[in-house]
PDB file of N, CA and C in Angstrom:
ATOM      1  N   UNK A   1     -10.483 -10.308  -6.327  1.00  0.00           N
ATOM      2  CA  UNK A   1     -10.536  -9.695  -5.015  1.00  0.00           C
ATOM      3  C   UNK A   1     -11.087  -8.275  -5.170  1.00  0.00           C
ATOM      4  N   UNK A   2     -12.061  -7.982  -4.145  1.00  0.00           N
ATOM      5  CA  UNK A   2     -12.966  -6.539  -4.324  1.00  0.00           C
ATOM      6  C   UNK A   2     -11.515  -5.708  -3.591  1.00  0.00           C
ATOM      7  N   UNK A   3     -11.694  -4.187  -4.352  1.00  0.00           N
ATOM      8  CA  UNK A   3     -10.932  -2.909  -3.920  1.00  0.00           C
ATOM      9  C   UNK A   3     -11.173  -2.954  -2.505  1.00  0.00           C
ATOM     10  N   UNK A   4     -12.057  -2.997  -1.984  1.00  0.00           N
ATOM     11  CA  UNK A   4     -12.515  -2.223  -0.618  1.00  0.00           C
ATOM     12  C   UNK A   4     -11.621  -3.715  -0.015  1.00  0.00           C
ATOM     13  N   UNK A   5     -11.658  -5.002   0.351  1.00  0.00           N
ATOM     14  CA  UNK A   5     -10.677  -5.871   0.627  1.00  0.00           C
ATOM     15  C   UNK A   5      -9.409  -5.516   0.717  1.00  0.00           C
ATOM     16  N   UNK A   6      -8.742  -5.036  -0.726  1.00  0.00           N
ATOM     17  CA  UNK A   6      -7.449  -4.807  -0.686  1.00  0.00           C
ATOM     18  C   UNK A   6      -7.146  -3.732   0.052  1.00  0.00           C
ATOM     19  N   UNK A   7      -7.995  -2.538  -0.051  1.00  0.00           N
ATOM     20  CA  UNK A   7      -7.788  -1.247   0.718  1.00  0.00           C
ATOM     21  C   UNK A   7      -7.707  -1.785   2.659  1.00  0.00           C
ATOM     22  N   UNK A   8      -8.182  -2.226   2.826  1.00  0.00           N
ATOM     23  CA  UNK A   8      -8.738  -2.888   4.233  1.00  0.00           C
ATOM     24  C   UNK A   8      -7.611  -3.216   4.611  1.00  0.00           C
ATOM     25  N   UNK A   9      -6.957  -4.155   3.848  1.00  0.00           N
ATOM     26  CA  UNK A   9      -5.715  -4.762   4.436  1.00  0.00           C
ATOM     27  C   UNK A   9      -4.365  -3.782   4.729  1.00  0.00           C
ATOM     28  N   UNK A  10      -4.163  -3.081   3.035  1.00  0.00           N
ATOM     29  CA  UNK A  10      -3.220  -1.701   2.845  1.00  0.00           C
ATOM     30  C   UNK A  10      -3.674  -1.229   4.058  1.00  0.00           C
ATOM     31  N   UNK A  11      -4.731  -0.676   4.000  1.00  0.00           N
ATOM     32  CA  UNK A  11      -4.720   0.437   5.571  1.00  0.00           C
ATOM     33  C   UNK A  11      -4.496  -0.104   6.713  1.00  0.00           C
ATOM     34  N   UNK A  12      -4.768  -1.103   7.097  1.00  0.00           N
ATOM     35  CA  UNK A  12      -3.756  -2.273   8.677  1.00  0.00           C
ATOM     36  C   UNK A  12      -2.592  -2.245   8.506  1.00  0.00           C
ATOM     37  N   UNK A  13      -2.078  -2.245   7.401  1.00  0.00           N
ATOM     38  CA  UNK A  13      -1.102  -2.705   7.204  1.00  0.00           C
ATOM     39  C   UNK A  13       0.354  -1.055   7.265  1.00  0.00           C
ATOM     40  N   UNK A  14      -0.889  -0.280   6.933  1.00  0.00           N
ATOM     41  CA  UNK A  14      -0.001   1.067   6.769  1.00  0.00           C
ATOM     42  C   UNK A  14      -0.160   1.889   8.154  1.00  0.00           C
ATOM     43  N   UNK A  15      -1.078   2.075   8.031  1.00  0.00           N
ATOM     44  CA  UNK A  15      -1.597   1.981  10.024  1.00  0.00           C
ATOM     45  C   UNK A  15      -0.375   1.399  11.110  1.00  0.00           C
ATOM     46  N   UNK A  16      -0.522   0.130  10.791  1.00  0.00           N
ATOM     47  CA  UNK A  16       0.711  -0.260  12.163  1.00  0.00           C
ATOM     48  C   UNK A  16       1.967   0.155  11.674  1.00  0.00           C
ATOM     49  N   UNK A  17       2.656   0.274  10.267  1.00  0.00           N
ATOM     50  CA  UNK A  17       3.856   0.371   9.530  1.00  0.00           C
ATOM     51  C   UNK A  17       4.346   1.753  10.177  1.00  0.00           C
ATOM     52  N   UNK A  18       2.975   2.440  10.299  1.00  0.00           N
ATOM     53  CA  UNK A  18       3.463   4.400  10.736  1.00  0.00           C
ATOM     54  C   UNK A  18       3.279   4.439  12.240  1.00  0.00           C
ATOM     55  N   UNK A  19       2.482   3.248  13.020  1.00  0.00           N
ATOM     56  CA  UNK A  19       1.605   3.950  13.933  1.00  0.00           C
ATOM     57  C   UNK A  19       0.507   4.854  14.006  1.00  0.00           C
ATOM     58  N   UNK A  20      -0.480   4.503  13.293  1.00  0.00           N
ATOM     59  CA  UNK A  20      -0.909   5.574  13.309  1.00  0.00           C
ATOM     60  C   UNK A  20      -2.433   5.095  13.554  1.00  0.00           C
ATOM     61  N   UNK A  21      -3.767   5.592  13.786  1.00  0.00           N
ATOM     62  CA  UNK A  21      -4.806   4.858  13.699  1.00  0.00           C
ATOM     63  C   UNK A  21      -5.478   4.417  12.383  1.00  0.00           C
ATOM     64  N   UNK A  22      -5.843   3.390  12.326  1.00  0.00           N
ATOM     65  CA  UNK A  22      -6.478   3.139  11.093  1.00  0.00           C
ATOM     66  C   UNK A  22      -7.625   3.793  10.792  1.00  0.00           C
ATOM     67  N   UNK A  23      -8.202   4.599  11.472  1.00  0.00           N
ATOM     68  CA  UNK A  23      -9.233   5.317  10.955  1.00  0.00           C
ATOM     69  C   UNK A  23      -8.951   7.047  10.057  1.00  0.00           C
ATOM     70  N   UNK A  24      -7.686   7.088  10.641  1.00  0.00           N
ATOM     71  CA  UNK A  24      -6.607   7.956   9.837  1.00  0.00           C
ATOM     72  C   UNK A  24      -5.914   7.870   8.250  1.00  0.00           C
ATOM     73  N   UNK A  25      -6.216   6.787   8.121  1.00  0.00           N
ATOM     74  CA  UNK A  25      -5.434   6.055   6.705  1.00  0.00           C
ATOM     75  C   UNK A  25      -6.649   5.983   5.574  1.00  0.00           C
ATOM     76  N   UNK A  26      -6.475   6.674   4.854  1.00  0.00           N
ATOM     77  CA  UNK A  26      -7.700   6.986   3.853  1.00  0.00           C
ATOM     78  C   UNK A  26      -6.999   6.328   2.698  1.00  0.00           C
ATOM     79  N   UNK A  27      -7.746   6.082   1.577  1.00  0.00           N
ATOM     80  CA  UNK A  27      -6.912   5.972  -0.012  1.00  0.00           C
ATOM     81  C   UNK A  27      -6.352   7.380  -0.551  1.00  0.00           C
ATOM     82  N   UNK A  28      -6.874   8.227  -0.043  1.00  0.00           N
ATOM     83  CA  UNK A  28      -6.192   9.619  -0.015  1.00  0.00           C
ATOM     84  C   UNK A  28      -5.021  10.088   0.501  1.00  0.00           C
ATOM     85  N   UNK A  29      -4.973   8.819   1.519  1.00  0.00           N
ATOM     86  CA  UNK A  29      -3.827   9.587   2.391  1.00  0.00           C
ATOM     87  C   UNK A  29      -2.268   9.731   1.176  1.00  0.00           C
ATOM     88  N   UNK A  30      -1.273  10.447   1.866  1.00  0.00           N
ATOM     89  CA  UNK A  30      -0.405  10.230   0.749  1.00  0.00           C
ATOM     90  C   UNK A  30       0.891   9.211   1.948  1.00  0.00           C
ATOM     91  N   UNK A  31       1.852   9.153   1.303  1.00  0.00           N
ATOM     92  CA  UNK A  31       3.092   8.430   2.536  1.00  0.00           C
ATOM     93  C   UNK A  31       3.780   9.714   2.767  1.00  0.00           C
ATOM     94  N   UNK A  32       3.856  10.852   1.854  1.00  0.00           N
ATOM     95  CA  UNK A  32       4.550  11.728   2.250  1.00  0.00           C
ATOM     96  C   UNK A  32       3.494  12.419   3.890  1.00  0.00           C
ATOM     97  N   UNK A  33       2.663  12.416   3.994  1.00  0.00           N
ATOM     98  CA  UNK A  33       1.532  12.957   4.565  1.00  0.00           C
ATOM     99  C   UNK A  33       2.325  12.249   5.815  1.00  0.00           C
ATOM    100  N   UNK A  34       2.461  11.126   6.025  1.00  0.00           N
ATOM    101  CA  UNK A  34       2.735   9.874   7.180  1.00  0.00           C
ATOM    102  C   UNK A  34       3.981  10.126   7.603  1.00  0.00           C
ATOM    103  N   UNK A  35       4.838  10.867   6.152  1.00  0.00           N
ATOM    104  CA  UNK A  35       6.592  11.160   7.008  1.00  0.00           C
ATOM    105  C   UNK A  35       7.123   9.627   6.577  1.00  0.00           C
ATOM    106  N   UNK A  36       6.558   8.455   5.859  1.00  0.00           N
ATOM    107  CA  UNK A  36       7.342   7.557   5.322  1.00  0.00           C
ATOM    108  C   UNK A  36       8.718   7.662   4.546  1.00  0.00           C
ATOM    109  N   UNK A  37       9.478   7.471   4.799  1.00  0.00           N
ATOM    110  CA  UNK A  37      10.493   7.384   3.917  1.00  0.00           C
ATOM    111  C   UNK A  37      10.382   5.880   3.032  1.00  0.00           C
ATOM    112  N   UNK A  38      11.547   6.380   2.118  1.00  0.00           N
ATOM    113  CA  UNK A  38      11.710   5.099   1.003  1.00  0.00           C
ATOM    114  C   UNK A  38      11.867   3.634   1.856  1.00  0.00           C
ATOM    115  N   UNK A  39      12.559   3.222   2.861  1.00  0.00           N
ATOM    116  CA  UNK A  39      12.410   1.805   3.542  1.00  0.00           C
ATOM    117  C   UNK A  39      11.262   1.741   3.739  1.00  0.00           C
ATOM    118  N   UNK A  40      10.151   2.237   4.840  1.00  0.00           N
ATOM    119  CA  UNK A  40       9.005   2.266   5.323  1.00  0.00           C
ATOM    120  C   UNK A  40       8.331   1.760   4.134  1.00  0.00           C
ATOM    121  N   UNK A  41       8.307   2.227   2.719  1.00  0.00           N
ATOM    122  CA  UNK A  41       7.653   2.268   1.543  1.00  0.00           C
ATOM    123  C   UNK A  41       8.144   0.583   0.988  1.00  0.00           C
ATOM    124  N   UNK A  42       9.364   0.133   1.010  1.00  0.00           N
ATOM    125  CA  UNK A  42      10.032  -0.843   0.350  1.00  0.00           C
ATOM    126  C   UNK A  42       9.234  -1.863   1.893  1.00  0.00           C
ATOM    127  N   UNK A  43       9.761  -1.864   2.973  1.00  0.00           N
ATOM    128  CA  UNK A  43       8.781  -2.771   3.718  1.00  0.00           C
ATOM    129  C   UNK A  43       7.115  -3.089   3.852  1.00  0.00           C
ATOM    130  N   UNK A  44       6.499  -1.584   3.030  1.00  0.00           N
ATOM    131  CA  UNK A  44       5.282  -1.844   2.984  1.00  0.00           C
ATOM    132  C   UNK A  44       4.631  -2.860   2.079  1.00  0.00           C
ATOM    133  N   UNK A  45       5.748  -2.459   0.540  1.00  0.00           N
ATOM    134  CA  UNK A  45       5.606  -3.218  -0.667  1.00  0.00           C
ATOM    135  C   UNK A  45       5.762  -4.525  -0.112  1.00  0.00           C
ATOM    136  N   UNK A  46       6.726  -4.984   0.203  1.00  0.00           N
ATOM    137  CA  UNK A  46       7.291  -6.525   0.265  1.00  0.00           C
ATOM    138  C   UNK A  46       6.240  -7.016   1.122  1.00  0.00           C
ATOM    139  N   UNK A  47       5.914  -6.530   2.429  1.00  0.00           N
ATOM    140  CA  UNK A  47       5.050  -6.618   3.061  1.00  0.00           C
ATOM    141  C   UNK A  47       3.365  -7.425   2.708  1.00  0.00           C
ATOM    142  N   UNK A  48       2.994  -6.390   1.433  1.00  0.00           N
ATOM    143  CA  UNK A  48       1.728  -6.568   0.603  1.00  0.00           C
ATOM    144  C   UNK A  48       2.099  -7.796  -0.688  1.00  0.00           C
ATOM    145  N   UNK A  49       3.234  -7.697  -1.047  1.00  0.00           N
ATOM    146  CA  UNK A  49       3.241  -8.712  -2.005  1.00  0.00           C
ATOM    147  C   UNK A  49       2.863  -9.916  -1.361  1.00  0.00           C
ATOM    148  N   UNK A  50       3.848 -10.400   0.083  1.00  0.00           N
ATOM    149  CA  UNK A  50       3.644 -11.351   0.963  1.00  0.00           C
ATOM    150  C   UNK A  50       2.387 -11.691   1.253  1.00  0.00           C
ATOM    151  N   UNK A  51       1.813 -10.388   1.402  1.00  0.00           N
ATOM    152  CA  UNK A  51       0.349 -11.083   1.569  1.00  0.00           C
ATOM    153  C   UNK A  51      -0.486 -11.330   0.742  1.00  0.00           C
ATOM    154  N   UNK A  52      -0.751 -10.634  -0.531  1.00  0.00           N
ATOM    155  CA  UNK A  52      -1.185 -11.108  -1.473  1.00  0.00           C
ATOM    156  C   UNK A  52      -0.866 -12.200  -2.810  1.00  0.00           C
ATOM    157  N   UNK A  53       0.443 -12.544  -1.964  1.00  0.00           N
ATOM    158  CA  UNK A  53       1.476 -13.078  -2.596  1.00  0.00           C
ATOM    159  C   UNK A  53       0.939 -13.209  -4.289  1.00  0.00           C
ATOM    160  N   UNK A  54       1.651 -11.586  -4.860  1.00  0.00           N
ATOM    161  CA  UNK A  54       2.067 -11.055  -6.006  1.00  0.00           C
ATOM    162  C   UNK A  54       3.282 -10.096  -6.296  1.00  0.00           C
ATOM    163  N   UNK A  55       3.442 -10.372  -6.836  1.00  0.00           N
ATOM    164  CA  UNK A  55       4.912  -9.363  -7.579  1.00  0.00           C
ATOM    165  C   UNK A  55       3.973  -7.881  -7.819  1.00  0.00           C
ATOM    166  N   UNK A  56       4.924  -6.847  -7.265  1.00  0.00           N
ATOM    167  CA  UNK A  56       4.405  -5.248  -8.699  1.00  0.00           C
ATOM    168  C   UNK A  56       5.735  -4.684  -9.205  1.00  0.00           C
ATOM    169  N   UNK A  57       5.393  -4.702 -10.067  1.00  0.00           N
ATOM    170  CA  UNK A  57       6.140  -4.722 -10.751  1.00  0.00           C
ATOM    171  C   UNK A  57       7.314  -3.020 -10.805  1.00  0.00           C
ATOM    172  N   UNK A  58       8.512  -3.367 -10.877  1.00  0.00           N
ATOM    173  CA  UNK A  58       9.330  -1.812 -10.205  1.00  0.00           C
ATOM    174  C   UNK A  58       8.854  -0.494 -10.978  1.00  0.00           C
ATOM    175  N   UNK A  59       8.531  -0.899 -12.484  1.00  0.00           N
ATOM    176  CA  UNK A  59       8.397   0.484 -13.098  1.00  0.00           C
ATOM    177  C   UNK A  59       6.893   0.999 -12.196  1.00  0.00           C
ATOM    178  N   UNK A  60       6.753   0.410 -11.963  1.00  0.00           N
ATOM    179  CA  UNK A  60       4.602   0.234 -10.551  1.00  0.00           C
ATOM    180  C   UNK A  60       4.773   1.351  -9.468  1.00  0.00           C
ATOM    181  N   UNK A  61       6.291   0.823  -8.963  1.00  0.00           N
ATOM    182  CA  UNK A  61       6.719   1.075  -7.244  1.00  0.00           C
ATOM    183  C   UNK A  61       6.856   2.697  -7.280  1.00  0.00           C
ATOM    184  N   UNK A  62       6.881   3.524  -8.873  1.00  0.00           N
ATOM    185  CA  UNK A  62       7.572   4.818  -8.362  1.00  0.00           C
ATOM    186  C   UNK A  62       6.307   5.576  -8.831  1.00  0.00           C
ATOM    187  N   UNK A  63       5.105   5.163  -9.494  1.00  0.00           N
ATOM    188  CA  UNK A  63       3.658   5.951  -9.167  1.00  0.00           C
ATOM    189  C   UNK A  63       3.257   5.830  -7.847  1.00  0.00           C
ATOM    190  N   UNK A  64       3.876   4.384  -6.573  1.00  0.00           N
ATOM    191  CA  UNK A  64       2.983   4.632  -5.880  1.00  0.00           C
ATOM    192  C   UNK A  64       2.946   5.592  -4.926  1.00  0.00           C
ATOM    193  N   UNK A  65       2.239   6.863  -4.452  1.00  0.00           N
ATOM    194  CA  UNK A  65       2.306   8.239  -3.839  1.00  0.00           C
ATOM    195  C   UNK A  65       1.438   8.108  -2.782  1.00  0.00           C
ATOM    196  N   UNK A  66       0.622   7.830  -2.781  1.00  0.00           N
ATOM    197  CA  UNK A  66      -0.591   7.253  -1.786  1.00  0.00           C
ATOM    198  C   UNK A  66      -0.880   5.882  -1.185  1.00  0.00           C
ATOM    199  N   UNK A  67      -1.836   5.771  -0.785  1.00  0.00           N
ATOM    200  CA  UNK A  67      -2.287   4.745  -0.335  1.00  0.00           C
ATOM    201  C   UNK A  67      -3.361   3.957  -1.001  1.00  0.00           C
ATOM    202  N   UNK A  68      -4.141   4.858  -1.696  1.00  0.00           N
ATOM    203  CA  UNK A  68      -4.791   4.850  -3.355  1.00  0.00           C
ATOM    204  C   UNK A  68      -4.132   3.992  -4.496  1.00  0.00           C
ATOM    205  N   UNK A  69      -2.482   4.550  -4.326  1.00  0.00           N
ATOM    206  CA  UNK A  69      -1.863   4.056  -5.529  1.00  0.00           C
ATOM    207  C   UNK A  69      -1.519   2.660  -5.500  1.00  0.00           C
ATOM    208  N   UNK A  70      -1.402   2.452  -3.418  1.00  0.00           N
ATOM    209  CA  UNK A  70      -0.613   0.825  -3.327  1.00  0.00           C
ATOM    210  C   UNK A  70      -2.082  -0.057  -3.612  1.00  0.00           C
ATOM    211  N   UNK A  71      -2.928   0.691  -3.634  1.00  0.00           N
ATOM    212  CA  UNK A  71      -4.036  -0.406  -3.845  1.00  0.00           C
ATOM    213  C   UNK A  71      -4.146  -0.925  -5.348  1.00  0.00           C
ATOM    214  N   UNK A  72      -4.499   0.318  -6.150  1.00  0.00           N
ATOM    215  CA  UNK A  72      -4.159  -0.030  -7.878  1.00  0.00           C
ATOM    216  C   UNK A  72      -3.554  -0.735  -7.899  1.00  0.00           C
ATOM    217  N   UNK A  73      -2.136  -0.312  -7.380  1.00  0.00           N
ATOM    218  CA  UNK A  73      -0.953  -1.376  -7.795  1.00  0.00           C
ATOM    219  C   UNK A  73      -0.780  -2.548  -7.705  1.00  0.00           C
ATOM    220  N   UNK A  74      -1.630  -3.248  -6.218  1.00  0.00           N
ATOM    221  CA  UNK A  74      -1.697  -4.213  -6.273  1.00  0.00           C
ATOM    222  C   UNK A  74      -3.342  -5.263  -6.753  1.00  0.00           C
ATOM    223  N   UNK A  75      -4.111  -4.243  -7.175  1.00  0.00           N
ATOM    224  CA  UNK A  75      -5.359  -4.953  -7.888  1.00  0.00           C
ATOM    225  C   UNK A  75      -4.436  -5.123  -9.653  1.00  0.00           C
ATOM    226  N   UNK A  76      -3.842  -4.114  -9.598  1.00  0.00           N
ATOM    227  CA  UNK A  76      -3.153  -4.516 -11.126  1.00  0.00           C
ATOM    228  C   UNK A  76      -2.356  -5.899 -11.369  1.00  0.00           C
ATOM    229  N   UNK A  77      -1.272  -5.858 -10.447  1.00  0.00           N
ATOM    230  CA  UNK A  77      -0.512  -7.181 -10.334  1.00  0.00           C
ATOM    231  C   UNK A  77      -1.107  -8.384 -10.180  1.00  0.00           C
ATOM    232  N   UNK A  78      -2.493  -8.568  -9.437  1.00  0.00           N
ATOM    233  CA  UNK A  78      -3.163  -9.474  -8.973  1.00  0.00           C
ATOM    234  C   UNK A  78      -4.329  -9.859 -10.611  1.00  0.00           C
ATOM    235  N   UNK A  79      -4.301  -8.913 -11.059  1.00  0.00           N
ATOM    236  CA  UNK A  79      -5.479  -8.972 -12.125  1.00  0.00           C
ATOM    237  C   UNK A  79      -4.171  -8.980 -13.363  1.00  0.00           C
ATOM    238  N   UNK A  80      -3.163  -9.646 -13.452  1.00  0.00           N
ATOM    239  CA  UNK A  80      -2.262 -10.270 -14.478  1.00  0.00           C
ATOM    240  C   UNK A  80      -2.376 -11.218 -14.950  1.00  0.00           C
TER     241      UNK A  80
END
């Protein structure tokens, strides 16, 4: 699966999670930036595994800082 795919989805997906517009949601963006807290973050994960239906793995979950990172994270898990 190409980055720009996975990013596509992360950002719909983080977009409706905050409200926010998707043209707002960069790989830059951070979650602190969005005001996410840790649930928001744990529903985003479960969320993306579901859809990509893959595991990431927990030691994964506490680099991810961005929206950048949920993408790695999940091209990593997927490329296992």
């Amino acid at each position: 699966m190409e980055r720009e795919e996975v990013f596509n989805k992360v950002q719909e997906a983080v977009a409706d999670l905050m409200n926010k517009d998707v043209a707002e949601i960069t790989e830059a963006t951070t979650f602190e930036e969005l005001a996410a807290d840790s649930l928001d973050l744990i529903e985003l994960i479960s969320d993306m595994e579901d859809t990509f239906d893959t595991t990431i793995e927990d030691e994964d979950l506490k680099s991810i800082t961005s929206v950048g990172d949920a993408v790695d994270a999940i091209l990593a898990a997927l490329n296992k």
